[in-house]
PDB file of N, CA and C in Angstrom:
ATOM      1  N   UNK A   1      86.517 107.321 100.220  1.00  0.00           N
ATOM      2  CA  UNK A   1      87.630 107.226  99.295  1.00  0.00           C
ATOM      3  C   UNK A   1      87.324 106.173  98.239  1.00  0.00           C
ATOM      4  N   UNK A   2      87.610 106.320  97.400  1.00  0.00           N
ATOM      5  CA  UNK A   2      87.665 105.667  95.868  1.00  0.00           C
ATOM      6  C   UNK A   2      88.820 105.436  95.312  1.00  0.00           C
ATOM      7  N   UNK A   3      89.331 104.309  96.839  1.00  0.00           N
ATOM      8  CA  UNK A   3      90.909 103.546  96.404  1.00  0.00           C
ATOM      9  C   UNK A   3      90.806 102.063  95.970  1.00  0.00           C
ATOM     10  N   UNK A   4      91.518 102.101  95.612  1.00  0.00           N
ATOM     11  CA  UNK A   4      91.694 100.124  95.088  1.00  0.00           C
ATOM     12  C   UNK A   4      92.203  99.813  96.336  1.00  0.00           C
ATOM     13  N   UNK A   5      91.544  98.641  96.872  1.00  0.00           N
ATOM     14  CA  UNK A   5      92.509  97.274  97.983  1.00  0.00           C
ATOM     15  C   UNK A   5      93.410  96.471  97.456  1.00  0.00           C
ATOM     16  N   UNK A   6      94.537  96.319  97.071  1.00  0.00           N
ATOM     17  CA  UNK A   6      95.873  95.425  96.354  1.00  0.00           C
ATOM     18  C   UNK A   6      95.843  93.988  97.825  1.00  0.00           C
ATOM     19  N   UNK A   7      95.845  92.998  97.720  1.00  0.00           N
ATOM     20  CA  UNK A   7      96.902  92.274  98.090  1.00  0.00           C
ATOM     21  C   UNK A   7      98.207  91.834  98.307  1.00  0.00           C
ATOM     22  N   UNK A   8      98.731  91.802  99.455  1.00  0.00           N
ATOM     23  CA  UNK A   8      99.757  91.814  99.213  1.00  0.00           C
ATOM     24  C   UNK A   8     100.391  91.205  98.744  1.00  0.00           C
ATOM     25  N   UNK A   9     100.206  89.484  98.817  1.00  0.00           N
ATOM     26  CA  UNK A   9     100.588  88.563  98.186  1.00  0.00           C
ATOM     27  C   UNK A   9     100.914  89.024  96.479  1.00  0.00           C
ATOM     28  N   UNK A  10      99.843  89.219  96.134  1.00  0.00           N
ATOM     29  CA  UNK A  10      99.565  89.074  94.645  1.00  0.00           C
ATOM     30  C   UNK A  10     100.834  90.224  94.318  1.00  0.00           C
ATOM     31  N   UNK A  11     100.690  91.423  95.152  1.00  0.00           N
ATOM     32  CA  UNK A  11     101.735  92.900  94.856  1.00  0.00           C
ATOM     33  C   UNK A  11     103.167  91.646  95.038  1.00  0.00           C
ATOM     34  N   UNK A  12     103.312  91.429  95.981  1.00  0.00           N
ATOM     35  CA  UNK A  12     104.737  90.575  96.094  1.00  0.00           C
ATOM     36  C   UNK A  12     105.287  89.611  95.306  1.00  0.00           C
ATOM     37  N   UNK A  13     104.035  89.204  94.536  1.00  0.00           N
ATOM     38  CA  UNK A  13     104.481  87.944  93.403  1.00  0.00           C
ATOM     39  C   UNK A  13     104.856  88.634  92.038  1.00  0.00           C
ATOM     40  N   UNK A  14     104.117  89.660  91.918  1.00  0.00           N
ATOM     41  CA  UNK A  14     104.354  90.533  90.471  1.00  0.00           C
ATOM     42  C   UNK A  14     105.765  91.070  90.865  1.00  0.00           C
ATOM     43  N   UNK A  15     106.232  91.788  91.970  1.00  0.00           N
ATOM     44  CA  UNK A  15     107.312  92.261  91.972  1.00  0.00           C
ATOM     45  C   UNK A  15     108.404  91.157  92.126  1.00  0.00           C
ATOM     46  N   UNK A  16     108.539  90.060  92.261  1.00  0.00           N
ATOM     47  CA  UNK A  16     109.327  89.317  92.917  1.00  0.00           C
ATOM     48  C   UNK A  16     109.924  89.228  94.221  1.00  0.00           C
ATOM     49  N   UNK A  17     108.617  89.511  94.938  1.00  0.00           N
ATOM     50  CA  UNK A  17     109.276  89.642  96.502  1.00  0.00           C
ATOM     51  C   UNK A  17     109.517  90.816  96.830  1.00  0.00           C
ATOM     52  N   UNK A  18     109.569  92.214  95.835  1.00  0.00           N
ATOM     53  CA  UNK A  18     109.433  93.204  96.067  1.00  0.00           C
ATOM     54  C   UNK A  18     110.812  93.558  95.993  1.00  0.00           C
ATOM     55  N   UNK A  19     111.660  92.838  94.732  1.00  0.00           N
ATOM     56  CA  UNK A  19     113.216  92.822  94.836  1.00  0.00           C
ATOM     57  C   UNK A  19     113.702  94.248  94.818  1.00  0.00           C
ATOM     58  N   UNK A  20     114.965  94.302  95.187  1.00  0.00           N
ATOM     59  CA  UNK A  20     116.075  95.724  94.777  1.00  0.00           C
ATOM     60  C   UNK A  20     115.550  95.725  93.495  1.00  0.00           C
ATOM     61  N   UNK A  21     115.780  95.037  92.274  1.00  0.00           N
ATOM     62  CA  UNK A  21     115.651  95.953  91.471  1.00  0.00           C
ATOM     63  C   UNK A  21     114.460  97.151  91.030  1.00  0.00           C
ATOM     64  N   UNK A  22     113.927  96.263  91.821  1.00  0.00           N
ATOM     65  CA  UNK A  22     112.198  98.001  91.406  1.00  0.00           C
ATOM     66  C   UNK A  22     112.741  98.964  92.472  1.00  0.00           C
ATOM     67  N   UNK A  23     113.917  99.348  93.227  1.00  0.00           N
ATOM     68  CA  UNK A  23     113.987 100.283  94.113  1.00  0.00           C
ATOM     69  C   UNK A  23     113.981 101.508  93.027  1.00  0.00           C
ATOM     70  N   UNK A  24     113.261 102.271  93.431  1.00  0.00           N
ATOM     71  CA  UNK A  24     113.773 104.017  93.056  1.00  0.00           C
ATOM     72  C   UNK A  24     113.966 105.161  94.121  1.00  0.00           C
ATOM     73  N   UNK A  25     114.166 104.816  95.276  1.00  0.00           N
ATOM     74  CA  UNK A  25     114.015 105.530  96.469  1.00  0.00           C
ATOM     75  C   UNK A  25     113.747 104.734  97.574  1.00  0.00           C
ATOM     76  N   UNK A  26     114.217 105.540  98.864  1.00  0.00           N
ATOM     77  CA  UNK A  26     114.254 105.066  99.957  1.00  0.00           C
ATOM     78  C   UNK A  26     113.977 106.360 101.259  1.00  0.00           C
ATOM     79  N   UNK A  27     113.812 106.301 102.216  1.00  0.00           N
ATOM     80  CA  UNK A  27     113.790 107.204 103.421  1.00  0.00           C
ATOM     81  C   UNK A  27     113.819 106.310 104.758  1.00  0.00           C
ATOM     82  N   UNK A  28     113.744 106.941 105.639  1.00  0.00           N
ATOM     83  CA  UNK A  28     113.640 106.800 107.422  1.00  0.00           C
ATOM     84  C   UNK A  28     112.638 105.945 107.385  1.00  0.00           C
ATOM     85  N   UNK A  29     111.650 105.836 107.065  1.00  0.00           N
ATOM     86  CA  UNK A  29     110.455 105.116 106.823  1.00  0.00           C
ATOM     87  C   UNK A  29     109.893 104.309 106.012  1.00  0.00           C
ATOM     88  N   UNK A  30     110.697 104.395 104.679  1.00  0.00           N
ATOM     89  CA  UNK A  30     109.868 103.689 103.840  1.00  0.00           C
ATOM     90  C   UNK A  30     111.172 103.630 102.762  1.00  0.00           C
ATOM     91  N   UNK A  31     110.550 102.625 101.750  1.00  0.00           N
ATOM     92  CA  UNK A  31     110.854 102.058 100.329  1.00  0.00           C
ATOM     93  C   UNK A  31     110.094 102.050  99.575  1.00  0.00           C
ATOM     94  N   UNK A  32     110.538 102.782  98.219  1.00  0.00           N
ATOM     95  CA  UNK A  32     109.710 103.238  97.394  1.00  0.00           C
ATOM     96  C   UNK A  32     110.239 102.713  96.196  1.00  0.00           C
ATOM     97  N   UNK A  33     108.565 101.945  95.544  1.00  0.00           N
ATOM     98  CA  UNK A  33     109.295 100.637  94.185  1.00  0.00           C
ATOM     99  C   UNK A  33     108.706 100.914  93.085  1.00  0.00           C
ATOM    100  N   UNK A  34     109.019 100.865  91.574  1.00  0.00           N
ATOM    101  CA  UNK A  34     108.260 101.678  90.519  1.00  0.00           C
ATOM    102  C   UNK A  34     108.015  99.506  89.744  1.00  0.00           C
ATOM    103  N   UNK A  35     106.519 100.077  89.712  1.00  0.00           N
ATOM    104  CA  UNK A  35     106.015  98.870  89.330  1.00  0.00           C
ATOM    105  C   UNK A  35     105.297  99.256  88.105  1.00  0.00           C
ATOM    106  N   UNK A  36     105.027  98.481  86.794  1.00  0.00           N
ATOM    107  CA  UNK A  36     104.319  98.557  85.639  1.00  0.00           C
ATOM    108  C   UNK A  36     103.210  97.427  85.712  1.00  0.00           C
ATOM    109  N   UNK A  37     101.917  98.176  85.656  1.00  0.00           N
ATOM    110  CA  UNK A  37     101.124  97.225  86.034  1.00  0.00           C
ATOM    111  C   UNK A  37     100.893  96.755  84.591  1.00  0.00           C
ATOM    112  N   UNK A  38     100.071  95.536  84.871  1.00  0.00           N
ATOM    113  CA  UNK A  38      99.443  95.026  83.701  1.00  0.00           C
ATOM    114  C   UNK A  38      99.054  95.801  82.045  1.00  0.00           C
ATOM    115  N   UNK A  39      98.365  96.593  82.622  1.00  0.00           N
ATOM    116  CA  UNK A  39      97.763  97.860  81.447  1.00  0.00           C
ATOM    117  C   UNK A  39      99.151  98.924  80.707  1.00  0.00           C
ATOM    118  N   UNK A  40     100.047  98.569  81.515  1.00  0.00           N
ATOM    119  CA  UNK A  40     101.054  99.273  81.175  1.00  0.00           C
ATOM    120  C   UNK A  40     101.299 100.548  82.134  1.00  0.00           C
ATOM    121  N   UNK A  41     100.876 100.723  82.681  1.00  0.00           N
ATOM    122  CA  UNK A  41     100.816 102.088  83.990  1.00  0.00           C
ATOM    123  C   UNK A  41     101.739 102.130  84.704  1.00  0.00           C
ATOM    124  N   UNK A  42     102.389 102.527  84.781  1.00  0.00           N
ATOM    125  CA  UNK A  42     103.855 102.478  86.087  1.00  0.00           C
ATOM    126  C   UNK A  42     103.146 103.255  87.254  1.00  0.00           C
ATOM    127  N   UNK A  43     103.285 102.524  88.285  1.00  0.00           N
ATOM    128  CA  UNK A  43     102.976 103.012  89.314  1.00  0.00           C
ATOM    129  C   UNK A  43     104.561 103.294  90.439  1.00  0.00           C
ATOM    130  N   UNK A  44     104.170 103.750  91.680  1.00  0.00           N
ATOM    131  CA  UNK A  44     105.086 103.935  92.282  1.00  0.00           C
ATOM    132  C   UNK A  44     104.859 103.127  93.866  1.00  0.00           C
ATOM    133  N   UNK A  45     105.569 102.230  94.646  1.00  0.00           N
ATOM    134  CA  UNK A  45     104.704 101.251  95.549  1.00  0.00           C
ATOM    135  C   UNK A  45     105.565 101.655  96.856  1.00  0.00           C
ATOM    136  N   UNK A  46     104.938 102.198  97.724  1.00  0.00           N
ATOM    137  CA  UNK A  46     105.580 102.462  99.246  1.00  0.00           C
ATOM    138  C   UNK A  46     105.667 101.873 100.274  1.00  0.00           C
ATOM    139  N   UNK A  47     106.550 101.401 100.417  1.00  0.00           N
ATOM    140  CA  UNK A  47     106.339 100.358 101.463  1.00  0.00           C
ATOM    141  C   UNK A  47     107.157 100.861 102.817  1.00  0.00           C
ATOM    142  N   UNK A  48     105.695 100.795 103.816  1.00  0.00           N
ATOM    143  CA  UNK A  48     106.288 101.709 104.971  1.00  0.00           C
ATOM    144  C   UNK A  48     106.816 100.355 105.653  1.00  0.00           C
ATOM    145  N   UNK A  49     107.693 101.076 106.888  1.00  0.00           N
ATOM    146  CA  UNK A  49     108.549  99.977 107.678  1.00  0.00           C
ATOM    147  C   UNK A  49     108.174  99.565 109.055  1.00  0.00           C
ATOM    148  N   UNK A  50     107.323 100.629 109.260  1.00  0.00           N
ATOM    149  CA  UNK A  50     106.947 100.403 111.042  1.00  0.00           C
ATOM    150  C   UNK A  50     105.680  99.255 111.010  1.00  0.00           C
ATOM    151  N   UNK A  51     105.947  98.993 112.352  1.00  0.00           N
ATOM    152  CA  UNK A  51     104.452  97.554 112.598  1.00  0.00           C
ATOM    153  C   UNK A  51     103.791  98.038 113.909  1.00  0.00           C
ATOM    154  N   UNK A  52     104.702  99.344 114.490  1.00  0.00           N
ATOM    155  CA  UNK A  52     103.371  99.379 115.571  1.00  0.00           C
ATOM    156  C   UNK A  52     102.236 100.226 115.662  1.00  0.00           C
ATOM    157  N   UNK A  53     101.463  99.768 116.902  1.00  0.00           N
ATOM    158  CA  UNK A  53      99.716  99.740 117.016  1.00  0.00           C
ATOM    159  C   UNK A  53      99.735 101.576 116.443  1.00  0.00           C
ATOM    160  N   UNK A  54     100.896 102.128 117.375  1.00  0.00           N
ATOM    161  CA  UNK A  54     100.146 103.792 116.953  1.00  0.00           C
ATOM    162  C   UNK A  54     101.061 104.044 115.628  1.00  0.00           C
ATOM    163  N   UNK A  55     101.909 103.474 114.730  1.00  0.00           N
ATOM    164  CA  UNK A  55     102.159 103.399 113.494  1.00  0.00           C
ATOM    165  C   UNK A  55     101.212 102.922 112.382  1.00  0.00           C
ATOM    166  N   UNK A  56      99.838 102.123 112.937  1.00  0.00           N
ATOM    167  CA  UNK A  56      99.141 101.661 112.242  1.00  0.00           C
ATOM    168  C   UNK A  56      98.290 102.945 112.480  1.00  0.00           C
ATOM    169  N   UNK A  57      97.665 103.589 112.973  1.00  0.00           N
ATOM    170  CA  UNK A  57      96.860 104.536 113.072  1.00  0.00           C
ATOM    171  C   UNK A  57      97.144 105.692 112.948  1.00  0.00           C
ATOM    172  N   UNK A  58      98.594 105.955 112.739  1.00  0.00           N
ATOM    173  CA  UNK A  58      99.141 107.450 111.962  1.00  0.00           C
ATOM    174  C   UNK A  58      98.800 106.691 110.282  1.00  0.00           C
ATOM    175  N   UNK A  59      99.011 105.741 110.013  1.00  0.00           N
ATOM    176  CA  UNK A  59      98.991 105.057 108.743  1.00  0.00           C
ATOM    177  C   UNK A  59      97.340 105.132 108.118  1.00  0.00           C
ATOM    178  N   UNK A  60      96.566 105.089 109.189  1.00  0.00           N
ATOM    179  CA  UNK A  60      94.979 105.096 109.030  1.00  0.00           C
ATOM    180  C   UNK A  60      94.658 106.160 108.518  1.00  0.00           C
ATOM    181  N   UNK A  61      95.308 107.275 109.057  1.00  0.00           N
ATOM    182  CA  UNK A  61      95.119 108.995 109.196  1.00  0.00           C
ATOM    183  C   UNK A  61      95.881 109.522 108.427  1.00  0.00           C
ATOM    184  N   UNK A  62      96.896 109.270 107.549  1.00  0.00           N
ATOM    185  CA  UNK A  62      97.418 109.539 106.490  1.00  0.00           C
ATOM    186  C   UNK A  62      96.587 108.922 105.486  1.00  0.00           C
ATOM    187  N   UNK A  63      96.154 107.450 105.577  1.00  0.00           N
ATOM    188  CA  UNK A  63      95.271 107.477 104.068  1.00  0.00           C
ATOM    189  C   UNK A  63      93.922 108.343 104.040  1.00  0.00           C
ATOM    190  N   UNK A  64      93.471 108.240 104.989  1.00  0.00           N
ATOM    191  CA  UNK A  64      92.159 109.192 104.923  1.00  0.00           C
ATOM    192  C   UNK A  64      92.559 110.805 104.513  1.00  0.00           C
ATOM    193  N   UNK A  65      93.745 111.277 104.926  1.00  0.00           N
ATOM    194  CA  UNK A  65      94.175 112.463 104.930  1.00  0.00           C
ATOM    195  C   UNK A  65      95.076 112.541 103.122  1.00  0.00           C
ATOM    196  N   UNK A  66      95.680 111.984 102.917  1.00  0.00           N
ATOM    197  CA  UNK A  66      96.045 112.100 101.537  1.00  0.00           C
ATOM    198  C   UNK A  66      95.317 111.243 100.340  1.00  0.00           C
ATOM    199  N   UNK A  67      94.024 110.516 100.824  1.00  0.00           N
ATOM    200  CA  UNK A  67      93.347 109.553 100.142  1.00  0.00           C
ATOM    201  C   UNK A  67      92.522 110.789  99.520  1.00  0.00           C
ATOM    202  N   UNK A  68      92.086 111.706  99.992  1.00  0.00           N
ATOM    203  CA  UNK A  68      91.156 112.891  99.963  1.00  0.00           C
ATOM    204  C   UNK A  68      91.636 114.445  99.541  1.00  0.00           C
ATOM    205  N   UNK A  69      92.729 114.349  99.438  1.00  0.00           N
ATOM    206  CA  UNK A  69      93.470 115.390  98.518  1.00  0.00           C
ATOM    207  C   UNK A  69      93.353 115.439  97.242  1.00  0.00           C
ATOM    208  N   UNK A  70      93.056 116.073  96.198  1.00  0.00           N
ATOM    209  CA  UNK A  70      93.507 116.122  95.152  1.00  0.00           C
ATOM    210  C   UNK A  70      93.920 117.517  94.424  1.00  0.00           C
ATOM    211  N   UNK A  71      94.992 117.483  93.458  1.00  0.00           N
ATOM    212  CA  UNK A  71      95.466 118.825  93.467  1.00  0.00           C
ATOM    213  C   UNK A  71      96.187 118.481  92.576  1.00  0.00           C
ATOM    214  N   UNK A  72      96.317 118.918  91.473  1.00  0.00           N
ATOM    215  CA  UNK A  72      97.220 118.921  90.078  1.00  0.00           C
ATOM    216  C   UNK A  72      98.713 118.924  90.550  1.00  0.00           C
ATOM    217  N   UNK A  73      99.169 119.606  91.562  1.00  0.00           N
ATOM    218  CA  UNK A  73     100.410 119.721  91.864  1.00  0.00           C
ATOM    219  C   UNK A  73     101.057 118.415  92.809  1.00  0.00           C
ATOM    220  N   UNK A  74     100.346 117.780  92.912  1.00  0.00           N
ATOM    221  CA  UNK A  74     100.387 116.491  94.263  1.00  0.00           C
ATOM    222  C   UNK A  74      99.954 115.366  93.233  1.00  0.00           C
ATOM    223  N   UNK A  75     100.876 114.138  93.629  1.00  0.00           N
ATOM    224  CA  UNK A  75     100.800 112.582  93.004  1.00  0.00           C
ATOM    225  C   UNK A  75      99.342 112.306  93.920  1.00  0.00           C
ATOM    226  N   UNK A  76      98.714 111.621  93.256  1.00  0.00           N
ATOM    227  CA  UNK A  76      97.702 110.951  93.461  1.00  0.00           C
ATOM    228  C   UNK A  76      97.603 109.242  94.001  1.00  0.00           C
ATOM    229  N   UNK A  77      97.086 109.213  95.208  1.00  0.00           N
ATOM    230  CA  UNK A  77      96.891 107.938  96.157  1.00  0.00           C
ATOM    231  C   UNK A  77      96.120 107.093  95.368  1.00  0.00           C
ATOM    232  N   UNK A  78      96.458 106.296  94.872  1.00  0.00           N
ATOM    233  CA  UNK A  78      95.702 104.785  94.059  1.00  0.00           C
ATOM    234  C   UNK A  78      95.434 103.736  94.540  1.00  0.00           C
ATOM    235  N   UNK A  79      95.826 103.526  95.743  1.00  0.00           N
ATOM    236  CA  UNK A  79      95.577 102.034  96.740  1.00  0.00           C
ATOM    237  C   UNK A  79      95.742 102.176  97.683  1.00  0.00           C
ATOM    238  N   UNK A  80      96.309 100.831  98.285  1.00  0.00           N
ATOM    239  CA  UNK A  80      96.845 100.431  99.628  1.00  0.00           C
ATOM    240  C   UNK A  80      96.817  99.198  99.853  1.00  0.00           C
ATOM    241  N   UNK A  81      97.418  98.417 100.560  1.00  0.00           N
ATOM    242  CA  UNK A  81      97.606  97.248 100.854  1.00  0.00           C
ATOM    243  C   UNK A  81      97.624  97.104 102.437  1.00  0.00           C
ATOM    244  N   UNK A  82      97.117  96.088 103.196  1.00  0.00           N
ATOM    245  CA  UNK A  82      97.272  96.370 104.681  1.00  0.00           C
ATOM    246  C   UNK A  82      97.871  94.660 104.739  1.00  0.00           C
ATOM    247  N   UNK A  83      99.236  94.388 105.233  1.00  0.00           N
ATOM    248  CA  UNK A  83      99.445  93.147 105.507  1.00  0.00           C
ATOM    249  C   UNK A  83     100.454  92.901 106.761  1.00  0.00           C
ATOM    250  N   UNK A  84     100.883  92.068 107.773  1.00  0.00           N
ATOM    251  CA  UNK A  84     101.297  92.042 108.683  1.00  0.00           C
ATOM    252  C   UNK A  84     102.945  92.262 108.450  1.00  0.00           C
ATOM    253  N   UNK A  85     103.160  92.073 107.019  1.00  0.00           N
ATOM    254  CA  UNK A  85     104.467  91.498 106.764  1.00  0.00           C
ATOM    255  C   UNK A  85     104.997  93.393 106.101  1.00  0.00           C
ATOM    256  N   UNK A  86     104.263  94.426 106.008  1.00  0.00           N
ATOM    257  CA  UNK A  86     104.417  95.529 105.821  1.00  0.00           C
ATOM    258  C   UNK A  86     103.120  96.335 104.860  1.00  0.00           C
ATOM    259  N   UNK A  87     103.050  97.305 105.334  1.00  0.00           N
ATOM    260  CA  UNK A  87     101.736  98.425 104.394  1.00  0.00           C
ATOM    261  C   UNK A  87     102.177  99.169 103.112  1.00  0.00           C
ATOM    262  N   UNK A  88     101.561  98.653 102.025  1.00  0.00           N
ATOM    263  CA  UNK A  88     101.666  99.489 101.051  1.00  0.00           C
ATOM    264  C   UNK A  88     101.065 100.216 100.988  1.00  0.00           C
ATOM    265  N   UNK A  89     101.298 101.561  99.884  1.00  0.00           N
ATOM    266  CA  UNK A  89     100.517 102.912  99.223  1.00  0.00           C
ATOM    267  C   UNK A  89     101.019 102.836  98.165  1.00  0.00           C
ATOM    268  N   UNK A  90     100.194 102.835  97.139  1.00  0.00           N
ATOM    269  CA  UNK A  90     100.261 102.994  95.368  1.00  0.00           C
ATOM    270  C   UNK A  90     100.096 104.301  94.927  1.00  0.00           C
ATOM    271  N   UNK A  91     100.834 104.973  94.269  1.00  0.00           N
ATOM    272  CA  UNK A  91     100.695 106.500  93.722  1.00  0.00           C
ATOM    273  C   UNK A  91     100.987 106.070  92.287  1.00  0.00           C
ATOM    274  N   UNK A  92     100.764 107.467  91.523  1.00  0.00           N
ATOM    275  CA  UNK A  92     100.768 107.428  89.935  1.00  0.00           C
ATOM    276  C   UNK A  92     102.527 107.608  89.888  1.00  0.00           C
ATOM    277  N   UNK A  93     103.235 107.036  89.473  1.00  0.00           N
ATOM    278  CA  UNK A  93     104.434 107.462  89.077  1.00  0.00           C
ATOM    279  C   UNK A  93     104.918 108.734  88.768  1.00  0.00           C
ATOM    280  N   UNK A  94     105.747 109.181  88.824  1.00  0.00           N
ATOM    281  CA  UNK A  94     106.094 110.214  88.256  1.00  0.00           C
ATOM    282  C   UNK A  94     107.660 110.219  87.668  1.00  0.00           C
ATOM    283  N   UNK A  95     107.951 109.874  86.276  1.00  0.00           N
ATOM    284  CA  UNK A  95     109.065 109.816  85.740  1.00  0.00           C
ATOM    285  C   UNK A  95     110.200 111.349  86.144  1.00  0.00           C
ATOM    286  N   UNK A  96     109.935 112.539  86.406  1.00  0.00           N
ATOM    287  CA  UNK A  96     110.957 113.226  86.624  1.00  0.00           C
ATOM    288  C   UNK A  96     111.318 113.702  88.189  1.00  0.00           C
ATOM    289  N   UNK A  97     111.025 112.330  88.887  1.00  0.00           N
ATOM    290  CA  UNK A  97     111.698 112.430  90.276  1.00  0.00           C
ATOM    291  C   UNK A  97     110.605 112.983  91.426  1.00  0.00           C
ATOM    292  N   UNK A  98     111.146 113.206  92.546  1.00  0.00           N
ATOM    293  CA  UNK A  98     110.475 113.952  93.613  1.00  0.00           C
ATOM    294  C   UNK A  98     110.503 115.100  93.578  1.00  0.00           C
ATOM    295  N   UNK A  99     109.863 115.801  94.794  1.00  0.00           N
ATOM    296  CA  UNK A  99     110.353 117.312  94.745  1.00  0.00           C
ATOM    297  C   UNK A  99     111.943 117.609  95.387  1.00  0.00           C
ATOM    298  N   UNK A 100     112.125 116.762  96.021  1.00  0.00           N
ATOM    299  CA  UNK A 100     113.053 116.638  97.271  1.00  0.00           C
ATOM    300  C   UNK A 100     114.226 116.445  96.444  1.00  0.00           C
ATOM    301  N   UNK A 101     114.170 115.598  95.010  1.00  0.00           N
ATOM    302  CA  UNK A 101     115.433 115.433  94.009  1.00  0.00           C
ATOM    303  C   UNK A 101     115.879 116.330  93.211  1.00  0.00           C
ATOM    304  N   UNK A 102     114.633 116.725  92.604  1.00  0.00           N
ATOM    305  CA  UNK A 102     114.561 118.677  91.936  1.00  0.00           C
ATOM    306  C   UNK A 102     115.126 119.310  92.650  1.00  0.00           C
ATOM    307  N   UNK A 103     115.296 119.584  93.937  1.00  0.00           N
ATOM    308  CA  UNK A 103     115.927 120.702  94.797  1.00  0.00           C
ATOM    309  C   UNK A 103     116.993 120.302  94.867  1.00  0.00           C
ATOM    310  N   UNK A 104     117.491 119.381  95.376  1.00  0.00           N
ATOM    311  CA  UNK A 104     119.187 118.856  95.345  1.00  0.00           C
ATOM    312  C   UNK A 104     119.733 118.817  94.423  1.00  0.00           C
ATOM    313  N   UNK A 105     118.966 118.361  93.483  1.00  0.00           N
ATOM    314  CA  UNK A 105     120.143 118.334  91.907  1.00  0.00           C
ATOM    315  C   UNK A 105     120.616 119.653  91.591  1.00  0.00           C
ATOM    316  N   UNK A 106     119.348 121.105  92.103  1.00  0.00           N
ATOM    317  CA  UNK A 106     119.297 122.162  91.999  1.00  0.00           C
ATOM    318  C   UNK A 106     120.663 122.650  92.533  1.00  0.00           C
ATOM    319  N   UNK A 107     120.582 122.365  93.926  1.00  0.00           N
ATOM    320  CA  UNK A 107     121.587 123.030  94.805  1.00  0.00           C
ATOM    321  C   UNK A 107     122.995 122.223  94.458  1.00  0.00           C
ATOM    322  N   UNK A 108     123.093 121.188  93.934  1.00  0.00           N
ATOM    323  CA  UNK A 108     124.738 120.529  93.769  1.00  0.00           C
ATOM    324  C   UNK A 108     125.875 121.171  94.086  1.00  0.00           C
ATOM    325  N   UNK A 109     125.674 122.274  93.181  1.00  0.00           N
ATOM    326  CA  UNK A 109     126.981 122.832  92.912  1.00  0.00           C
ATOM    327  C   UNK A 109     128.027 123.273  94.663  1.00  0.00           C
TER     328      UNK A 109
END
């Protein structure tokens, strides 16, 4: 894989601790934060919630497994961060939502 290693520290100081306000999403598992890096790039920053041993190794097997995907139709894996205090994953942003938001906004009515 041909990912960037982030720190976490350094990810936590740019965000401010990783405040509410960069939230754009949330799930069962994770928090999901839209960060503008330096260059101007908005990224999107995941921060999973679990700390255990076989949570770290579904976590291993998901980056190898979506680190190695690529597909015009699928956001693209840009990092990762491994720290005790929680694991990040960096993807390319995507300004018009998930798929999961497209379908609900769909179905509202």
């Amino acid at each position: 894989m041909n990912m960037a290693l982030h720190v976490y520290e350094d990810i936590t100081r740019m965000t401010e601790n990783l405040s509410e306000k960069y939230i754009v999403g949330h799930g069962a598992s994770s928090t999901v934060y839209k960060f503008v890096l330096k260059n101007c790039r908005p990224v999107a920053i995941k921060r999973l919630y679990s700390h255990h041993p076989q949570c770290l190794k579904k976590f291993e097997t998901d980056l190898e497994t979506v680190g190695s995907i690529k597909h015009r139709n699928l956001i693209s894996l840009q990092g990762y961060s491994l720290s005790s205090y929680g694991d990040l994953l960096f993807y390319d942003y995507m300004e018009n939502g998930s798929l999961w938001d497209l379908h609900h906004e769909r179905h509202k009515d």
